[in-house]
N, C-alpha and C. Protein backbone atom coordinates (compact mmCIF):
# COMPACT_ATOMS: atom_id res chain seq x y z
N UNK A 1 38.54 95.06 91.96
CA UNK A 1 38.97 94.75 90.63
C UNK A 1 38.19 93.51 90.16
N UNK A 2 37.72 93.35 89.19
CA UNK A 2 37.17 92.69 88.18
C UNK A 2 37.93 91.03 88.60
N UNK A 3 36.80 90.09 88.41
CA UNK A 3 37.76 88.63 88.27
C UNK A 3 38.35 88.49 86.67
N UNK A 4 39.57 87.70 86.27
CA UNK A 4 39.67 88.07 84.95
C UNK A 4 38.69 86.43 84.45
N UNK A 5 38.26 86.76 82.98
CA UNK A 5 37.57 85.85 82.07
C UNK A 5 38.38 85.05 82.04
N UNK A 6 37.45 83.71 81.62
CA UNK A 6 38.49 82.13 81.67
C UNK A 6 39.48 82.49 80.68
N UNK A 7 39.21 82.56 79.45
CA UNK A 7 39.76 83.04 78.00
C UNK A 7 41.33 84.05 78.21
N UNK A 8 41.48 84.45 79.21
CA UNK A 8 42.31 85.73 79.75
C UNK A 8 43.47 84.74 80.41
N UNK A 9 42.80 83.72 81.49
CA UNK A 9 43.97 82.73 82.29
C UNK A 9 44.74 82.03 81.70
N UNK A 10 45.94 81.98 82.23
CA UNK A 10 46.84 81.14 81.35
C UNK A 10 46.73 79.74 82.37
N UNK A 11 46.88 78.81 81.20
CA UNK A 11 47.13 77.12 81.99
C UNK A 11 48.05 77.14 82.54
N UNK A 12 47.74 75.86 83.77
CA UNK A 12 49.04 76.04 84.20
C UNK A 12 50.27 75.28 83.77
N UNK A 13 49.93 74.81 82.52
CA UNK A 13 51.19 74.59 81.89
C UNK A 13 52.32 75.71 81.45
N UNK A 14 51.19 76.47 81.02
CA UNK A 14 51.85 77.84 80.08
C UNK A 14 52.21 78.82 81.05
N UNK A 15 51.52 78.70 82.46
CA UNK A 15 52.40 79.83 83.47
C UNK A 15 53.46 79.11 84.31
N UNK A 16 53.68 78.06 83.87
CA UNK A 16 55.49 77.15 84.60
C UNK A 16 55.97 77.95 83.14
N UNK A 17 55.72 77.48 82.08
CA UNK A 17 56.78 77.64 81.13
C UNK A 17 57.34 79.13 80.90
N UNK A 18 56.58 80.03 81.50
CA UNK A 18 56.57 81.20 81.42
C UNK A 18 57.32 81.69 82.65
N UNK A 19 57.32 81.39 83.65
CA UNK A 19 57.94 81.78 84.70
C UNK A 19 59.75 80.93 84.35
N UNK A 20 59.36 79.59 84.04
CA UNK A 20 60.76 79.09 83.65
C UNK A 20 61.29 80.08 82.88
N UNK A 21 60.54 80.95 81.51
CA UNK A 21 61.75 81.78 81.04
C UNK A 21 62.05 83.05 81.41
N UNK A 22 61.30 83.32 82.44
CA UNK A 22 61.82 84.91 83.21
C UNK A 22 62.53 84.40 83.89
N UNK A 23 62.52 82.91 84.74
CA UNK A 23 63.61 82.70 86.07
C UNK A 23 65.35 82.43 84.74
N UNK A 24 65.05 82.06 83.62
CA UNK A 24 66.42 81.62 82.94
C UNK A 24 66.92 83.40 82.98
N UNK A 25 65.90 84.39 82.28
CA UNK A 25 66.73 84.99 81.95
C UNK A 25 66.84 86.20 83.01
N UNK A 26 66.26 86.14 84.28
CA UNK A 26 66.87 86.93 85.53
C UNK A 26 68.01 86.59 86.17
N UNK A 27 68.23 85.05 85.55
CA UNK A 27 69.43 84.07 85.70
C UNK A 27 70.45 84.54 85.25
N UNK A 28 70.45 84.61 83.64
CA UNK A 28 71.18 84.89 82.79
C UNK A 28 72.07 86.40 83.11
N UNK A 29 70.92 87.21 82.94
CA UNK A 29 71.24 88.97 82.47
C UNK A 29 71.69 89.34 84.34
N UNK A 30 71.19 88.85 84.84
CA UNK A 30 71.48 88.82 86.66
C UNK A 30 73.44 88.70 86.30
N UNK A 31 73.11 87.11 86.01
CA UNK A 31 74.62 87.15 86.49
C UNK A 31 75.89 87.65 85.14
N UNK A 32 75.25 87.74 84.41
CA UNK A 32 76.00 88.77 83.29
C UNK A 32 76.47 90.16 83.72
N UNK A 33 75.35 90.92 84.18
CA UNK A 33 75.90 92.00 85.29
C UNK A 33 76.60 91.80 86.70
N UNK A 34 76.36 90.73 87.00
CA UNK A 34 76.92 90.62 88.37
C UNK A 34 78.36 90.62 87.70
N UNK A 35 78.98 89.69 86.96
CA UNK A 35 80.22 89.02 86.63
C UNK A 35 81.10 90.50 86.06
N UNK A 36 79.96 91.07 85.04
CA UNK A 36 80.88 92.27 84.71
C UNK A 36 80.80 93.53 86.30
N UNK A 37 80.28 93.69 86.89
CA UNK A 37 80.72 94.87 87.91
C UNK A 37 81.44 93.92 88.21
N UNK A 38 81.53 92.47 89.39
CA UNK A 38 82.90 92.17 89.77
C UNK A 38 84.28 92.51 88.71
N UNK A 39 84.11 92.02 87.80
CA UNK A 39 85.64 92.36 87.10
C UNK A 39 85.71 93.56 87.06
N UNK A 40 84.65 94.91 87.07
CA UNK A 40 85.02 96.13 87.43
C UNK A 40 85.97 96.35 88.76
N UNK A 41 85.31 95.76 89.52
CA UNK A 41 85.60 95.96 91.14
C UNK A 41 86.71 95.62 91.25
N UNK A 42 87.06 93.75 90.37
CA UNK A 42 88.53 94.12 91.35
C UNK A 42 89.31 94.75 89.84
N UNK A 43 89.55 95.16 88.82
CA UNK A 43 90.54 95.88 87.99
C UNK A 43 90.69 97.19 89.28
N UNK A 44 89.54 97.62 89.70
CA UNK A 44 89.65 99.26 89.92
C UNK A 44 90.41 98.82 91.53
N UNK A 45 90.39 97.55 91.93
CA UNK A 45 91.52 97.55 93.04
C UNK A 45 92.74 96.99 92.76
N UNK A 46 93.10 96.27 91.68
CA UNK A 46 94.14 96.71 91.20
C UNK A 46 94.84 97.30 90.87
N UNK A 47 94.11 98.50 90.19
CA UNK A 47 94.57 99.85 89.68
C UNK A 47 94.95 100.50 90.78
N UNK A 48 94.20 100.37 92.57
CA UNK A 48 94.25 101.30 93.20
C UNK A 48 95.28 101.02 94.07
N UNK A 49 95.95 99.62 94.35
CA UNK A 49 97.39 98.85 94.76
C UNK A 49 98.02 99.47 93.84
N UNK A 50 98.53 99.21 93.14
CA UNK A 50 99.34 100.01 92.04
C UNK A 50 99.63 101.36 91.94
N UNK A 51 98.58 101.86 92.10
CA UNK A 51 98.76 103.19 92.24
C UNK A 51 99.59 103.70 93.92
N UNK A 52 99.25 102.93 94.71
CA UNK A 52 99.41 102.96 96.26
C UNK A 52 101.14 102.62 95.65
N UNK A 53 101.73 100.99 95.05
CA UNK A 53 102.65 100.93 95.48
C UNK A 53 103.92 101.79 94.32
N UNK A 54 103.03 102.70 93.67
CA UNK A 54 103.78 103.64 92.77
C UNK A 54 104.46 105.24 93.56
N UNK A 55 103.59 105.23 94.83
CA UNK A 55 103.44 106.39 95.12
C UNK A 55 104.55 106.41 96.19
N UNK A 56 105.09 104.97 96.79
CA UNK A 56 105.89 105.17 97.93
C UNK A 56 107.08 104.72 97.11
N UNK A 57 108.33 105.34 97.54
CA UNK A 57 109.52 105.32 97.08
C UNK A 57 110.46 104.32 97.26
N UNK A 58 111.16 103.68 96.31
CA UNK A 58 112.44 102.11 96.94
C UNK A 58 113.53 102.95 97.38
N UNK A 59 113.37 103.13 98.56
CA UNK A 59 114.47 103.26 99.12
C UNK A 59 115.24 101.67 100.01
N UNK A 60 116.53 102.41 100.58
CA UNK A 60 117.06 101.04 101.73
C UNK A 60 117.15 101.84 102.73
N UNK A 61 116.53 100.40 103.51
CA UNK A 61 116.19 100.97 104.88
C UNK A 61 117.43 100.22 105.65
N UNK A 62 117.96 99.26 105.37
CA UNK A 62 119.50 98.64 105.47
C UNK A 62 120.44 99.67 105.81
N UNK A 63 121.15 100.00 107.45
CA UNK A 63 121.93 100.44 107.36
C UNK A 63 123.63 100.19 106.81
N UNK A 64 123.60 99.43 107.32
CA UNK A 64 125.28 98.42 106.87
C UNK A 64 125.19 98.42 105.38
N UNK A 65 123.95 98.18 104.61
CA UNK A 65 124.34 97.82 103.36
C UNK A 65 124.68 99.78 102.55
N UNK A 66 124.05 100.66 103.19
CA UNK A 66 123.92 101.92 102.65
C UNK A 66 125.59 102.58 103.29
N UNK A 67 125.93 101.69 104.25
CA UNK A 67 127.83 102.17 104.96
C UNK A 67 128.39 101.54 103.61
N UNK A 68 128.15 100.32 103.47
CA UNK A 68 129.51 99.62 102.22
C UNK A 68 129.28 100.42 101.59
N UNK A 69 128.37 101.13 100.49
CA UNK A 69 128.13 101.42 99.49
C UNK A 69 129.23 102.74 99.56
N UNK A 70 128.67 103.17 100.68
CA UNK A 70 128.90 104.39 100.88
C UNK A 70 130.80 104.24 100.75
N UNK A 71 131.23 103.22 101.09
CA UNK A 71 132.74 103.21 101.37
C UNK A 71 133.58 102.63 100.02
N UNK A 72 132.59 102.21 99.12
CA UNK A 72 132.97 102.10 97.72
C UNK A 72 133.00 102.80 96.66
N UNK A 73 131.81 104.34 96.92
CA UNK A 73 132.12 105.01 95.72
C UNK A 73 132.53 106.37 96.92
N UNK A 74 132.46 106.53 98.08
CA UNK A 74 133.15 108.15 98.23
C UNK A 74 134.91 107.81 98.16
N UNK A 75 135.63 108.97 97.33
CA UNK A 75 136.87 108.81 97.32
C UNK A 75 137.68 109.05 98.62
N UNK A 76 138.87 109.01 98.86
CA UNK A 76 139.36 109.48 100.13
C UNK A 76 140.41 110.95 99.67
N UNK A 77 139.81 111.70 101.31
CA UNK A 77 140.36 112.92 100.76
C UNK A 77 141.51 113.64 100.07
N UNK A 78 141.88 114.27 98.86
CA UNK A 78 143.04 114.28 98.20
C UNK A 78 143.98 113.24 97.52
N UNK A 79 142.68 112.24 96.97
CA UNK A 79 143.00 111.15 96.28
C UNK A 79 142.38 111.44 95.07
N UNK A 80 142.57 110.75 94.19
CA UNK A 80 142.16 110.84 92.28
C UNK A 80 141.82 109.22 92.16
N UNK A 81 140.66 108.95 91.77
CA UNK A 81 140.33 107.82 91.03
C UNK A 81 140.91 107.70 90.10
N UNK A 82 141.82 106.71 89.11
CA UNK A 82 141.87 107.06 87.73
C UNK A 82 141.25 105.75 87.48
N UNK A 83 140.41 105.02 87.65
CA UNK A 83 139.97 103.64 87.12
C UNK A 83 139.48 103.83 85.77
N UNK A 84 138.58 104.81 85.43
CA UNK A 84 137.73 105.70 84.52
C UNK A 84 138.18 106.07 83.50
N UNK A 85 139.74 106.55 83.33
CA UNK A 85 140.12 107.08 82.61
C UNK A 85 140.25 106.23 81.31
N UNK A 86 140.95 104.76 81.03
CA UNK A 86 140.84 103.96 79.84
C UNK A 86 139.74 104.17 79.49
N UNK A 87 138.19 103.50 79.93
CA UNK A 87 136.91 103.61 78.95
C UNK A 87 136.27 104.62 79.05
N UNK A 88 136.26 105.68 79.85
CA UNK A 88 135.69 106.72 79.88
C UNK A 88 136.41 107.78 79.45
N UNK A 89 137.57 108.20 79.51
CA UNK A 89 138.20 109.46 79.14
C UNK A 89 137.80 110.25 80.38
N UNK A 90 137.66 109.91 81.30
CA UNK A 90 137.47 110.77 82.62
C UNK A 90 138.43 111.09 83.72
């Protein structure tokens, strides 16, 4: 390949200043994309916790607390609640 003509070289003033503005804006547009995929990355693991803690059910795993319950609303056999009946008509 050819040497290039003086007329063709840039000074080396003008090839700092020139490299200074490719390094600003590989700087710039670099971390402009970097910043937006991270906030992709974590929304879409947020979304994907969420989705995880949508999918498993609240139950109680508490036995004692699932006995009281249990001994407060089953009636006893051949008994009638009437608590219901004033506001409910039941």
């Amino acid at each position: 390949m050819p040497a290039k003509p003086a007329y063709a070289k840039l000074s080396p003033v003008a090839a700092t200043e020139d490299e200074n503005r490719r390094g600003f804006l590989q700087i710039a547009l670099g971390s402009f994309l970097a910043l937006g995929m991270t906030a992709l990355a974590v929304t879409g693991g947020l979304w994907s916790l969420a989705m995880a803690r949508f999918m498993f059910p609240n139950v109680l795993t508490d036995r004692q607390s699932i006995q009281s319950w249990r001994a407060k609303i089953i009636s006893r056999p051949g008994q009638v609640e009437t608590k219901f009946v004033s506001t409910y008509g039941v």
